[in-house]
Every structure is written in structure tokens, then in C-alpha cells.
N, C-alpha and C. Protein backbone atom coordinates (compact mmCIF):
# COMPACT_ATOMS: atom_id res chain seq x y z
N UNK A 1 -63.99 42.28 -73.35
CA UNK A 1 -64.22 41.62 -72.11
C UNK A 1 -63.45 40.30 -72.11
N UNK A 2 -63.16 40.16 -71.05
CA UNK A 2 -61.56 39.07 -70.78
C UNK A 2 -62.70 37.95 -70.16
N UNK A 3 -62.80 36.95 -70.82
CA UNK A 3 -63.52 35.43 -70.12
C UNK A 3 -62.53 34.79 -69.20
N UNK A 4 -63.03 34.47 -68.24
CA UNK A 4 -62.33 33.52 -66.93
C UNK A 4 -62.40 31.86 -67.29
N UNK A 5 -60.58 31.51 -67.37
CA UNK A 5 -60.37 30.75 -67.59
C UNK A 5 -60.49 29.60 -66.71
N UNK A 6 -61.03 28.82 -66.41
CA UNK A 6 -61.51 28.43 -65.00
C UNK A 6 -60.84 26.67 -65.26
N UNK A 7 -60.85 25.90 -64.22
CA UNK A 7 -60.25 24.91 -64.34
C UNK A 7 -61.35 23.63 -65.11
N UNK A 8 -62.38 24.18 -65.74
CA UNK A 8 -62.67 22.98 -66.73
C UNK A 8 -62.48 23.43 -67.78
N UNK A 9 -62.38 25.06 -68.19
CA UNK A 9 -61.79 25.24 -69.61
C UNK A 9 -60.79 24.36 -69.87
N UNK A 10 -59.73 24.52 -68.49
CA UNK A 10 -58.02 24.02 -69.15
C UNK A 10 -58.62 22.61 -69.04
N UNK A 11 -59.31 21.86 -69.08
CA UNK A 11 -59.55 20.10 -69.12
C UNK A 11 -59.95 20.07 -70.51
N UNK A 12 -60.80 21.02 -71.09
CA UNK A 12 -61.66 20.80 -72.05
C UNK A 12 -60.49 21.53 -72.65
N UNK A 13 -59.32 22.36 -72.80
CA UNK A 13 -58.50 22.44 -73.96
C UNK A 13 -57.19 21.67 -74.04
N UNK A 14 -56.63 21.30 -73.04
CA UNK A 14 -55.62 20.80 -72.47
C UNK A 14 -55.44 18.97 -72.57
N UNK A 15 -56.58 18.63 -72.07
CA UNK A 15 -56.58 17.22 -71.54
C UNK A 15 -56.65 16.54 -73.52
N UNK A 16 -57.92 17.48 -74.39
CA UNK A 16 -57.16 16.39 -75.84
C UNK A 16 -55.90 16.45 -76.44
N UNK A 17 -55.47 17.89 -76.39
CA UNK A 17 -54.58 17.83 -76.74
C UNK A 17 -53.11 17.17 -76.19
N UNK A 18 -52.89 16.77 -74.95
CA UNK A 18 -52.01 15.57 -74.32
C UNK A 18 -52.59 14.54 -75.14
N UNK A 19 -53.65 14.25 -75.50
CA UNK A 19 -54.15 12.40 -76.03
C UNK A 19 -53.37 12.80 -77.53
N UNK A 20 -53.35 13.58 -78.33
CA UNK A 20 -53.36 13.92 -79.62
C UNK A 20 -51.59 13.42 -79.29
N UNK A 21 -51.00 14.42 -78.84
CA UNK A 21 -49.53 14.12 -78.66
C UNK A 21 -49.40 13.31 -78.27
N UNK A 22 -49.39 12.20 -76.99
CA UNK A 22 -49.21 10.98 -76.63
C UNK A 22 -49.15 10.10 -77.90
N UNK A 23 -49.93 9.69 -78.56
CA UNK A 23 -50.92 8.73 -79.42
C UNK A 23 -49.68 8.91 -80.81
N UNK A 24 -49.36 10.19 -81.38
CA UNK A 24 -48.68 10.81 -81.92
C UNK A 24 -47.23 10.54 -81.92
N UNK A 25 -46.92 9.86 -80.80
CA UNK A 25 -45.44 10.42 -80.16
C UNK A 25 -44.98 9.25 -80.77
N UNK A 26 -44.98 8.63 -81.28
CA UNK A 26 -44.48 7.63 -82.21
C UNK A 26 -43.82 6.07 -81.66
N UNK A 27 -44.52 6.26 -79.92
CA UNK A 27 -44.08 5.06 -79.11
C UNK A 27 -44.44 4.04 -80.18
N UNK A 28 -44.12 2.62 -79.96
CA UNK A 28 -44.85 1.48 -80.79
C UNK A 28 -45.77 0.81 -79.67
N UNK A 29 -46.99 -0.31 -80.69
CA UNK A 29 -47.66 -0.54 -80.29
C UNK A 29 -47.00 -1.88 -79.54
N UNK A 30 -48.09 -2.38 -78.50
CA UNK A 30 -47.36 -3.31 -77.43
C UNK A 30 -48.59 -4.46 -77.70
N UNK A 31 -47.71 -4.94 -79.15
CA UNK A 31 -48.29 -6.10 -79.89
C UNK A 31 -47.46 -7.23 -79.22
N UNK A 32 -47.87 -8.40 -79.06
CA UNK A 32 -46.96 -9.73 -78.18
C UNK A 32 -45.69 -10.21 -79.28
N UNK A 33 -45.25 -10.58 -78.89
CA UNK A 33 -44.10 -11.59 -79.98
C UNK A 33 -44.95 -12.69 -80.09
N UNK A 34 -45.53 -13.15 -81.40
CA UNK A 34 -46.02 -14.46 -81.28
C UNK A 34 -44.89 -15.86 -80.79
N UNK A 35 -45.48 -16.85 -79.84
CA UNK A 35 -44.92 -17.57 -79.16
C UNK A 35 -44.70 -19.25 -80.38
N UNK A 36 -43.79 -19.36 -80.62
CA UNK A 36 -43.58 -20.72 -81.84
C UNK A 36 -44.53 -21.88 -80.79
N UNK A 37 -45.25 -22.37 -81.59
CA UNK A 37 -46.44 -23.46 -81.15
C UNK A 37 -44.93 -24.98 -80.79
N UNK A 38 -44.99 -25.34 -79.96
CA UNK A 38 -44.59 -26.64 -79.32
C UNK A 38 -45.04 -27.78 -80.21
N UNK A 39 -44.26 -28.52 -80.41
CA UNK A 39 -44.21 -29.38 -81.23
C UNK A 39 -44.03 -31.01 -80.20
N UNK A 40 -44.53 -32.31 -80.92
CA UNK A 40 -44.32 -33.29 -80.14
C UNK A 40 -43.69 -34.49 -81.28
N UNK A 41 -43.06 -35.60 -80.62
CA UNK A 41 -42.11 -37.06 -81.02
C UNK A 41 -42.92 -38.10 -80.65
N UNK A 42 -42.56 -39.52 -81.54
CA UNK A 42 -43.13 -40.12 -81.49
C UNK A 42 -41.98 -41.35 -81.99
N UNK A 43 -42.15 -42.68 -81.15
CA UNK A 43 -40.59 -43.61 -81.21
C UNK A 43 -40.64 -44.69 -80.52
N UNK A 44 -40.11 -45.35 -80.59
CA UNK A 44 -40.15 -46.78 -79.77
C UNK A 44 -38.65 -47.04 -79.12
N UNK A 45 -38.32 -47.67 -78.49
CA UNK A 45 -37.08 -48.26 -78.22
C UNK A 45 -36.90 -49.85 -77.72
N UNK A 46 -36.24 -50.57 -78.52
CA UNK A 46 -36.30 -51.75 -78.14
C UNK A 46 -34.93 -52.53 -77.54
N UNK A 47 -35.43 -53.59 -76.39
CA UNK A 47 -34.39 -54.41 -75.54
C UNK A 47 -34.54 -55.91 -75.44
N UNK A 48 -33.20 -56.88 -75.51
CA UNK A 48 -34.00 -58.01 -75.54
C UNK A 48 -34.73 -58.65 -75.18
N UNK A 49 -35.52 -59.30 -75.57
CA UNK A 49 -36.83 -59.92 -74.38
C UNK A 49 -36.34 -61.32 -73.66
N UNK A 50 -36.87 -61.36 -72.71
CA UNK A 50 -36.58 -62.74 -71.43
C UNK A 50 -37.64 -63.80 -71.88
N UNK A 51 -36.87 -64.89 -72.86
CA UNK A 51 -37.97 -65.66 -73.19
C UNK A 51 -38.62 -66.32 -72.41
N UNK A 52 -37.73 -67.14 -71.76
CA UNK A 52 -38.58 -68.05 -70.55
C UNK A 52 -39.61 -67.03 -69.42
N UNK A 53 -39.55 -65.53 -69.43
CA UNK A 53 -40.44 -65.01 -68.49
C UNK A 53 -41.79 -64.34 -69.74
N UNK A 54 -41.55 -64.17 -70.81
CA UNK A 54 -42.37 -63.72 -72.06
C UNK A 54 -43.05 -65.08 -72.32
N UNK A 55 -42.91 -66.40 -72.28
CA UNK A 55 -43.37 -67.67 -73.25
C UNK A 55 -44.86 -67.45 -71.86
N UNK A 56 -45.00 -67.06 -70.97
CA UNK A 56 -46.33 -67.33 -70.42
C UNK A 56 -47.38 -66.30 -71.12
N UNK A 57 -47.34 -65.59 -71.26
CA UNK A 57 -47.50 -64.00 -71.84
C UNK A 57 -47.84 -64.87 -73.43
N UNK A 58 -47.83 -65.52 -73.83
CA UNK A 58 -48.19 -65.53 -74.95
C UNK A 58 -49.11 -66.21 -75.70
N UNK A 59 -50.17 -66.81 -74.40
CA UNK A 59 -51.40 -67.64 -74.64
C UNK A 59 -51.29 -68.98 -75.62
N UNK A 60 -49.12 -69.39 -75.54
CA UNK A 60 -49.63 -70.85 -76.22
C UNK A 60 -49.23 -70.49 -77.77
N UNK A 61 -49.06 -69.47 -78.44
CA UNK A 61 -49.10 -68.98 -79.76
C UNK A 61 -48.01 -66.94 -79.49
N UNK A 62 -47.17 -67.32 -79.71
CA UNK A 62 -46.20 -66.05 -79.54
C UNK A 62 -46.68 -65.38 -81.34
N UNK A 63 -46.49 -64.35 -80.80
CA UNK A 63 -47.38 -63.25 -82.21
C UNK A 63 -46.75 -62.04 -82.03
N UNK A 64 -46.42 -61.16 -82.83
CA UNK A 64 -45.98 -59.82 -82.59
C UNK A 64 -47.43 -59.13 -82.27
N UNK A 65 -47.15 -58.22 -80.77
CA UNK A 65 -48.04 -57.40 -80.63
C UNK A 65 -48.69 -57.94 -79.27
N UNK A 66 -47.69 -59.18 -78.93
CA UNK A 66 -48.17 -59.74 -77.38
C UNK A 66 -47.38 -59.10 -76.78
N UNK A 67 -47.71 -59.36 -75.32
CA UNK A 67 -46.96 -58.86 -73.67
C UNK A 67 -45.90 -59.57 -73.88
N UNK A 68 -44.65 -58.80 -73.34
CA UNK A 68 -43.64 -59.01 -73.61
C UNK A 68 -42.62 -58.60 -72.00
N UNK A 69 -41.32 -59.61 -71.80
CA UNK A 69 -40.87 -58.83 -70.87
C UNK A 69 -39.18 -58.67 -71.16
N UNK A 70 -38.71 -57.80 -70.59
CA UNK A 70 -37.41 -57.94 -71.27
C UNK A 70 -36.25 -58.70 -69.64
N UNK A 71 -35.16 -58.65 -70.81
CA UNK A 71 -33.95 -59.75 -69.95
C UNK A 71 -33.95 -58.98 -68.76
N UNK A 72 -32.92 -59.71 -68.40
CA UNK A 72 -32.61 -59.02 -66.91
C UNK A 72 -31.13 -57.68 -66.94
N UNK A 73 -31.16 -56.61 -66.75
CA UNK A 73 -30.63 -55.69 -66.97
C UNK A 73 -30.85 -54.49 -67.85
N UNK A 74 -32.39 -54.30 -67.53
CA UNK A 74 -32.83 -53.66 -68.69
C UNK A 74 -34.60 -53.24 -67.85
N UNK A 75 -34.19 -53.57 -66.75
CA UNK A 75 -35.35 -53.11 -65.88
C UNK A 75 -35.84 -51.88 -65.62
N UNK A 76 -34.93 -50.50 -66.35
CA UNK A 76 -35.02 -49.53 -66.24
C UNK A 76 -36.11 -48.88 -67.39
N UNK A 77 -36.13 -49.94 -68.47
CA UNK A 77 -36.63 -50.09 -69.71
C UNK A 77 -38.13 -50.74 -69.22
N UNK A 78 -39.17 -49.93 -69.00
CA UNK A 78 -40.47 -50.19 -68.81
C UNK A 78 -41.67 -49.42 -69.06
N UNK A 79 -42.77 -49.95 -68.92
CA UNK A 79 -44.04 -49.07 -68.92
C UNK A 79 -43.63 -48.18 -67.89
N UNK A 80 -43.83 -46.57 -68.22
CA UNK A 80 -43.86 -45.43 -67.00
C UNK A 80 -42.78 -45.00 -66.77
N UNK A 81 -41.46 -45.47 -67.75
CA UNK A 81 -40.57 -44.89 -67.48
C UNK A 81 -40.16 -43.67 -68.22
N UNK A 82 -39.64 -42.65 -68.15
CA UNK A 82 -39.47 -41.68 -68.65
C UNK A 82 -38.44 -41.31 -69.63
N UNK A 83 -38.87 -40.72 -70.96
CA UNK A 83 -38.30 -40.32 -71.72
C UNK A 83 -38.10 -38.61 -71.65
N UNK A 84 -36.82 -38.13 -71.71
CA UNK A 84 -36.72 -36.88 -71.42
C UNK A 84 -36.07 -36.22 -72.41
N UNK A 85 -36.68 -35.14 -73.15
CA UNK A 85 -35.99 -34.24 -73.94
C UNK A 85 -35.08 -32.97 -73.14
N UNK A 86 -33.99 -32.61 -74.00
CA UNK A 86 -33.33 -31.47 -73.06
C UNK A 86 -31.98 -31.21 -74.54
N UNK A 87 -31.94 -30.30 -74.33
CA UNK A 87 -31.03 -29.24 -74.80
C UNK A 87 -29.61 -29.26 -74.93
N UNK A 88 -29.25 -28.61 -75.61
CA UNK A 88 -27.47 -28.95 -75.74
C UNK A 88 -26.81 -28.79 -74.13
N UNK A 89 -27.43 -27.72 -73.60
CA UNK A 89 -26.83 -27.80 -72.19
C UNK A 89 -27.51 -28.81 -70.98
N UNK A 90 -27.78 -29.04 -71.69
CA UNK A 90 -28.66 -30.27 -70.60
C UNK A 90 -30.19 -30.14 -69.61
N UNK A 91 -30.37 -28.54 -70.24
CA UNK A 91 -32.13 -28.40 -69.49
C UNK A 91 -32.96 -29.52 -69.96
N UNK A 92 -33.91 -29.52 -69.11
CA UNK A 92 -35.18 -30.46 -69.78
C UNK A 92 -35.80 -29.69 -70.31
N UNK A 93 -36.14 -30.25 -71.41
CA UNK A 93 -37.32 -29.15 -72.30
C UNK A 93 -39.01 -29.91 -72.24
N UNK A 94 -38.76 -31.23 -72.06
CA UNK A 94 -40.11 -31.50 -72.35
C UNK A 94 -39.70 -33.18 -71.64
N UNK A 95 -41.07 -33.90 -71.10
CA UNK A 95 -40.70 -35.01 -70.67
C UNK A 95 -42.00 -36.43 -71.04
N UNK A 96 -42.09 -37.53 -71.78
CA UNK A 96 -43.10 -38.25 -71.84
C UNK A 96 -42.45 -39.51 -70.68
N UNK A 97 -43.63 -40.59 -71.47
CA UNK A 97 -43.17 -41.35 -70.73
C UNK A 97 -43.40 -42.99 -71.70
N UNK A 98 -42.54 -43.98 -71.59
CA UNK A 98 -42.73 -45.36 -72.23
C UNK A 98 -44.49 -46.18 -71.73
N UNK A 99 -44.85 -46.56 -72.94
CA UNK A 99 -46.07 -47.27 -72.97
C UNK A 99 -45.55 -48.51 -72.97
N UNK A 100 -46.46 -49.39 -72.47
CA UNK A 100 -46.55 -50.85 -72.57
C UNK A 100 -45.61 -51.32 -73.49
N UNK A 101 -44.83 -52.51 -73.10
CA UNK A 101 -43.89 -53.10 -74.27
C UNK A 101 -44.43 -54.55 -74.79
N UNK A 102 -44.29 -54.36 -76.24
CA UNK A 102 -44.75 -56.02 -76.74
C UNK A 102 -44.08 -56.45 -77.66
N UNK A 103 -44.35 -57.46 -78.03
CA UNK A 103 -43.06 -58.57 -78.34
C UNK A 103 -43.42 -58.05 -79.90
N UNK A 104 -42.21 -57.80 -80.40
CA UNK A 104 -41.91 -57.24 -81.94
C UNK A 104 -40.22 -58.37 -82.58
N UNK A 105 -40.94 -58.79 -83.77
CA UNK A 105 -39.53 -59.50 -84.23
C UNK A 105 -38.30 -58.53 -84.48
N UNK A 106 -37.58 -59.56 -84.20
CA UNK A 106 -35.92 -59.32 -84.19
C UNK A 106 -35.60 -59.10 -85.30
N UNK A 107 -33.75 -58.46 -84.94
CA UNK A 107 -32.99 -58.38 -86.61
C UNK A 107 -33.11 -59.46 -87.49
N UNK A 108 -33.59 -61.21 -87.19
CA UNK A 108 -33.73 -62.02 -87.56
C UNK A 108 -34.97 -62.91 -88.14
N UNK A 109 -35.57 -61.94 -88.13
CA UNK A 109 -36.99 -62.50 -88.32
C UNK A 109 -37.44 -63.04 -87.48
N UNK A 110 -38.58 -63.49 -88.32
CA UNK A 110 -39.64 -63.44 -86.84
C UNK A 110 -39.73 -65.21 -85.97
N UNK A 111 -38.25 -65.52 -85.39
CA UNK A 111 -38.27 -66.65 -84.88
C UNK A 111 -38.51 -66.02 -83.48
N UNK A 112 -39.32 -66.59 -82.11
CA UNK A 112 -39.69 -66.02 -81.31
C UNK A 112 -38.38 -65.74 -80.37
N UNK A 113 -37.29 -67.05 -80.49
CA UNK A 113 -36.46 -66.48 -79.84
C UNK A 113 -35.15 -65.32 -79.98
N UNK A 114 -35.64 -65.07 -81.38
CA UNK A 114 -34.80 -63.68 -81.73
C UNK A 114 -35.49 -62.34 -81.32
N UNK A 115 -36.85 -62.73 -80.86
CA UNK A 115 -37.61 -61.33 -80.62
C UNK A 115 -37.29 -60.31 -79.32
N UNK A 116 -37.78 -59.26 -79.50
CA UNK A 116 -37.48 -58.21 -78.63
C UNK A 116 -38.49 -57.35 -78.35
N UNK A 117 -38.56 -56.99 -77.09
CA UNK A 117 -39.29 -56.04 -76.51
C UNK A 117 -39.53 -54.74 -76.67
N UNK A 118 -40.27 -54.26 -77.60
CA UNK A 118 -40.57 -53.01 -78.11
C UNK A 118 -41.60 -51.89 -77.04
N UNK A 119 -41.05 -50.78 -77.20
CA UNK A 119 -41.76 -50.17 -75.83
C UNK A 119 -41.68 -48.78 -76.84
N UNK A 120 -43.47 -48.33 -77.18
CA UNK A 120 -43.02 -47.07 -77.56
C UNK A 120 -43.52 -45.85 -76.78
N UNK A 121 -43.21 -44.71 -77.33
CA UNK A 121 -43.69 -43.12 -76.51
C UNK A 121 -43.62 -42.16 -77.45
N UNK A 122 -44.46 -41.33 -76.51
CA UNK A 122 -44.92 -39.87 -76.98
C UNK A 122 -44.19 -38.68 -76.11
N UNK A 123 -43.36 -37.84 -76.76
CA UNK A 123 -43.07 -36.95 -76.00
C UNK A 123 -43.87 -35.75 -76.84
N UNK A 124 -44.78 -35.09 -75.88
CA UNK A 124 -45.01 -33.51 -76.65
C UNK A 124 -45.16 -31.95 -75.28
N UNK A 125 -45.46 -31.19 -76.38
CA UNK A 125 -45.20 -29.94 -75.87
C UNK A 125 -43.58 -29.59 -75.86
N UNK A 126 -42.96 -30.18 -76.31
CA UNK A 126 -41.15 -29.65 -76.76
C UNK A 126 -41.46 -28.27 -77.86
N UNK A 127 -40.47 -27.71 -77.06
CA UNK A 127 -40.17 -26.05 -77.12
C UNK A 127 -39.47 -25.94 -78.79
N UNK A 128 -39.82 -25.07 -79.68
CA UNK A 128 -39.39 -24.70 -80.70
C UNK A 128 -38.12 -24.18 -80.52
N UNK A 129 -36.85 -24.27 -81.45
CA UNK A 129 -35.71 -23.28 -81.33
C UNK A 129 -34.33 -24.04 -81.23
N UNK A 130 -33.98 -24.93 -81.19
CA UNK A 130 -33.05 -25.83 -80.21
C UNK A 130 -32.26 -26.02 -81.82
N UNK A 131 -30.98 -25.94 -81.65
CA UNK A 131 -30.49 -26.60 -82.83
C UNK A 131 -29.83 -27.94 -82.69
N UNK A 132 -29.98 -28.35 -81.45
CA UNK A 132 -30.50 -29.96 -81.51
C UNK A 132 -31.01 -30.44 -79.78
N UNK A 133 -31.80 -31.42 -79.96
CA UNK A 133 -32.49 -32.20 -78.86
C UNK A 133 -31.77 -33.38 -78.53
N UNK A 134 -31.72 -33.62 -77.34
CA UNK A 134 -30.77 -34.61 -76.73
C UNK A 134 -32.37 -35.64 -76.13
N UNK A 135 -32.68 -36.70 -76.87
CA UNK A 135 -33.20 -38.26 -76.01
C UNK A 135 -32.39 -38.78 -75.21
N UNK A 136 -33.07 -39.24 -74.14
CA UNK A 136 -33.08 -39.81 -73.16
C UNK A 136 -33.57 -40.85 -72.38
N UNK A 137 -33.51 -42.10 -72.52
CA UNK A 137 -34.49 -43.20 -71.84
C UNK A 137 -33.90 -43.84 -70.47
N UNK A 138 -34.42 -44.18 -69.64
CA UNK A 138 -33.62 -45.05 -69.28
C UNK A 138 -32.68 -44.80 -68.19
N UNK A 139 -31.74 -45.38 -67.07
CA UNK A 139 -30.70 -45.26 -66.22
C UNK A 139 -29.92 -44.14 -67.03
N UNK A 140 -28.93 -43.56 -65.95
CA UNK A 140 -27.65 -42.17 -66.05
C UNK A 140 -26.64 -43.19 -67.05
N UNK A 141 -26.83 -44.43 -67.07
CA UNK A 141 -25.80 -45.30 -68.09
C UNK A 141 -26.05 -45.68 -69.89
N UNK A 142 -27.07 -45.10 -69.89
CA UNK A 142 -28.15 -45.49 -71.20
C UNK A 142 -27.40 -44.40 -71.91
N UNK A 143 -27.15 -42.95 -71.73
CA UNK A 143 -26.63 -42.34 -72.72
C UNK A 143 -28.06 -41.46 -73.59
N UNK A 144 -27.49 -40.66 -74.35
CA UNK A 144 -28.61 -39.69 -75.02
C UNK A 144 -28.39 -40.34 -76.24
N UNK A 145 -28.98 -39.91 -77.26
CA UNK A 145 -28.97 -39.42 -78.64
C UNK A 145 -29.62 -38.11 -79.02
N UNK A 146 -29.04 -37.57 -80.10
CA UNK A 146 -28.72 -36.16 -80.24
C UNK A 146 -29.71 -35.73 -81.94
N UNK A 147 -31.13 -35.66 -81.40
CA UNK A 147 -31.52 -35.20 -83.20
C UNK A 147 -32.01 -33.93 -83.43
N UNK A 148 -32.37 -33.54 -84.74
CA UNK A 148 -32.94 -31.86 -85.15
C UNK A 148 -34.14 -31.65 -85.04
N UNK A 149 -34.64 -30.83 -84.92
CA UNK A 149 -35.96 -31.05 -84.58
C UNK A 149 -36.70 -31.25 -85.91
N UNK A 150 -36.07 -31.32 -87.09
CA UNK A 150 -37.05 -31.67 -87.97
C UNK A 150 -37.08 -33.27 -87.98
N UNK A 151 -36.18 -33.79 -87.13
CA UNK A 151 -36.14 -35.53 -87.40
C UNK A 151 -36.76 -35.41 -86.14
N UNK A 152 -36.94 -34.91 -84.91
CA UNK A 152 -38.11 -35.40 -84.12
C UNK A 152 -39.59 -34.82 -84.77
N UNK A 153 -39.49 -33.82 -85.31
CA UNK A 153 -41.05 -33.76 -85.70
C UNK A 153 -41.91 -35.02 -86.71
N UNK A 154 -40.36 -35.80 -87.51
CA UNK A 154 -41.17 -36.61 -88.48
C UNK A 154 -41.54 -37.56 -87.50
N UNK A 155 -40.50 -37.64 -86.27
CA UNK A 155 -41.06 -38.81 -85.55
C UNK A 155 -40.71 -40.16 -85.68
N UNK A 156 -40.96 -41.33 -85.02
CA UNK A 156 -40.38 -42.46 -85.42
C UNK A 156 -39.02 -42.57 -85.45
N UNK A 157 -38.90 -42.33 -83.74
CA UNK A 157 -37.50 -42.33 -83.60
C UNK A 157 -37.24 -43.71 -83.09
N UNK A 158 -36.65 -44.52 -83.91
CA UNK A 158 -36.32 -46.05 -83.01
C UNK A 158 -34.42 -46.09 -82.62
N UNK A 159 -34.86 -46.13 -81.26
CA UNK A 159 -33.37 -46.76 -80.17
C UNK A 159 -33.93 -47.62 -80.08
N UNK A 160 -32.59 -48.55 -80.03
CA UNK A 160 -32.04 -50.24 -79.46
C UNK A 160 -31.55 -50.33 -78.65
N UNK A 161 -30.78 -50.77 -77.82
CA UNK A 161 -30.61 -51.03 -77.00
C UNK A 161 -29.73 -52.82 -76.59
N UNK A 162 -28.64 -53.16 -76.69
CA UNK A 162 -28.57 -54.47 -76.18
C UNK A 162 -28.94 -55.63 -77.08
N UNK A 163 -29.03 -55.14 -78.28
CA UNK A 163 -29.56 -55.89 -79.44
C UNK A 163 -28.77 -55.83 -81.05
């Protein structure tokens, strides 16, 4: 006697055996590329300071680590201004910005009128991969500097500026 093959037999013989072969078929699994964790810099840049507009700023007693303002031509050089990382071709990769600047001694020690206006920043979330990073502070006239990313990861990147 011939059994009738009816349409849930063919599900119940048919449908595992497609999972068996699929599963089988030696596609690969659709594991992610892990993504390299972003890394961040850490740096100051300093310009000369405007003594006669800094000597009020200094409660009478000038000290490293007071309010500070810098000369005139160098206005681009401030709290909030932006430091921009970017790439050999010139993308931006990542962007911080300058903190407060205060009066830090000069190449000359610490006579007040050799001192200079120190302004530092944090750039993070910069992209892994680059075989070098171009800094940026400042006016289209300021110019880059060009480091590896293992000298921005140590950090403590100091630009001058006018000094």
C-alpha cells in the first residue's frame, strides 16, 4: 500500500534537510571586523604674552598659573579656539578645542617679562590608522605640524609660536 505524500510530509522531510545544507554550505559567519578604539592628545601651545594688558590679571604678584593675555597678533590664539586633527590629505579626523591660557615662564626664566601665554587642549576620539596626523591651531597662516600617532598618544605636544 502506497502512503499519500501530502504537503506536510514534504515540510517535515524537506524543510530540515535545506537547514542541514544551508548551515553546511560553508558560507562564513557574519562576525563584525572589530573597530580600532579612538585614541585622544593632550598639549599646550604657547604665544607671547601682552604685559601691560596681563600686569592687571595678576593681583599685584605675577606667578605662573595666573590669567594671562597674549600680544597683539595672536588673537586667533585663545580660549575656544580650535585645534584640528586631519590626515595626510587634509580630512579632519577629530577636532578639540584651546582651554584657558595662563601665564607660564619663558625660554628665560621666570622674569615676568620674558613670560608667555600658555593655552593647553585636549583633542580625543582621533581615528586609529593614519601614518601621520597633521595639528592645527590657529588662523590658515599658523601652519600644521605633522606627528605619529604614537607621539600623539604619549601626548604633550608643545607648539610655540612667536617666541
Amino acid at each position: 500500500m502506497r502512503i499519500p505524500f501530502t504537503r506536510v510530509g514534504f515540510a517535515v522531510v524537506v524543510a530540515p534537510a535545506l537547514l542541514v545544507l544551508t548551515s553546511c554550505a560553508g558560507f562564513p559567519s557574519a562576525e563584525p571586523t572589530p573597530t580600532p578604539k579612538p585614541f585622544r592628545t593632550t598639549g599646550t601651545i604657547t604665544v607671547p604674552m601682552d604685559i601691560s594688558e596681563s600686569l592687571p590679571l595678576q593681583n599685584g604678584s605675577p606667578a605662573v598659573g595666573n590669567p594671562c593675555v597674549p600680544q597683539a597678533g595672536y588673537d586667533d590664539i585663545a580660549a575656544g579656539a580650535q585645534v584640528v586633527i586631519s590626515d595626510t590629505d587634509g580630512e579632519t579626523l577629530a577636532v578639540g578645542e584651546l582651554r584657558d591660557g595662563y601665564l607660564q615662564d619663558g625660554p628665560g626664566g621666570s622674569a615676568f617679562f620674558q613670560s608667555v601665554c600658555e593655552y593647553p587642549f585636549i583633542v580625543s576620539r582621533i581615528p586609529q590608522g593614519e601614518k601621520f596626523y597633521a595639528v592645527h591651531i590657529g588662523n590658515t597662516n599658523r601652519g600644521e605640524r605633522n606627528y605619529t600617532q604614537a607621539q600623539l598618544e604619549a601626548g604633550e605636544i608643545a607648539l610655540s609660536i612667536g617666541g
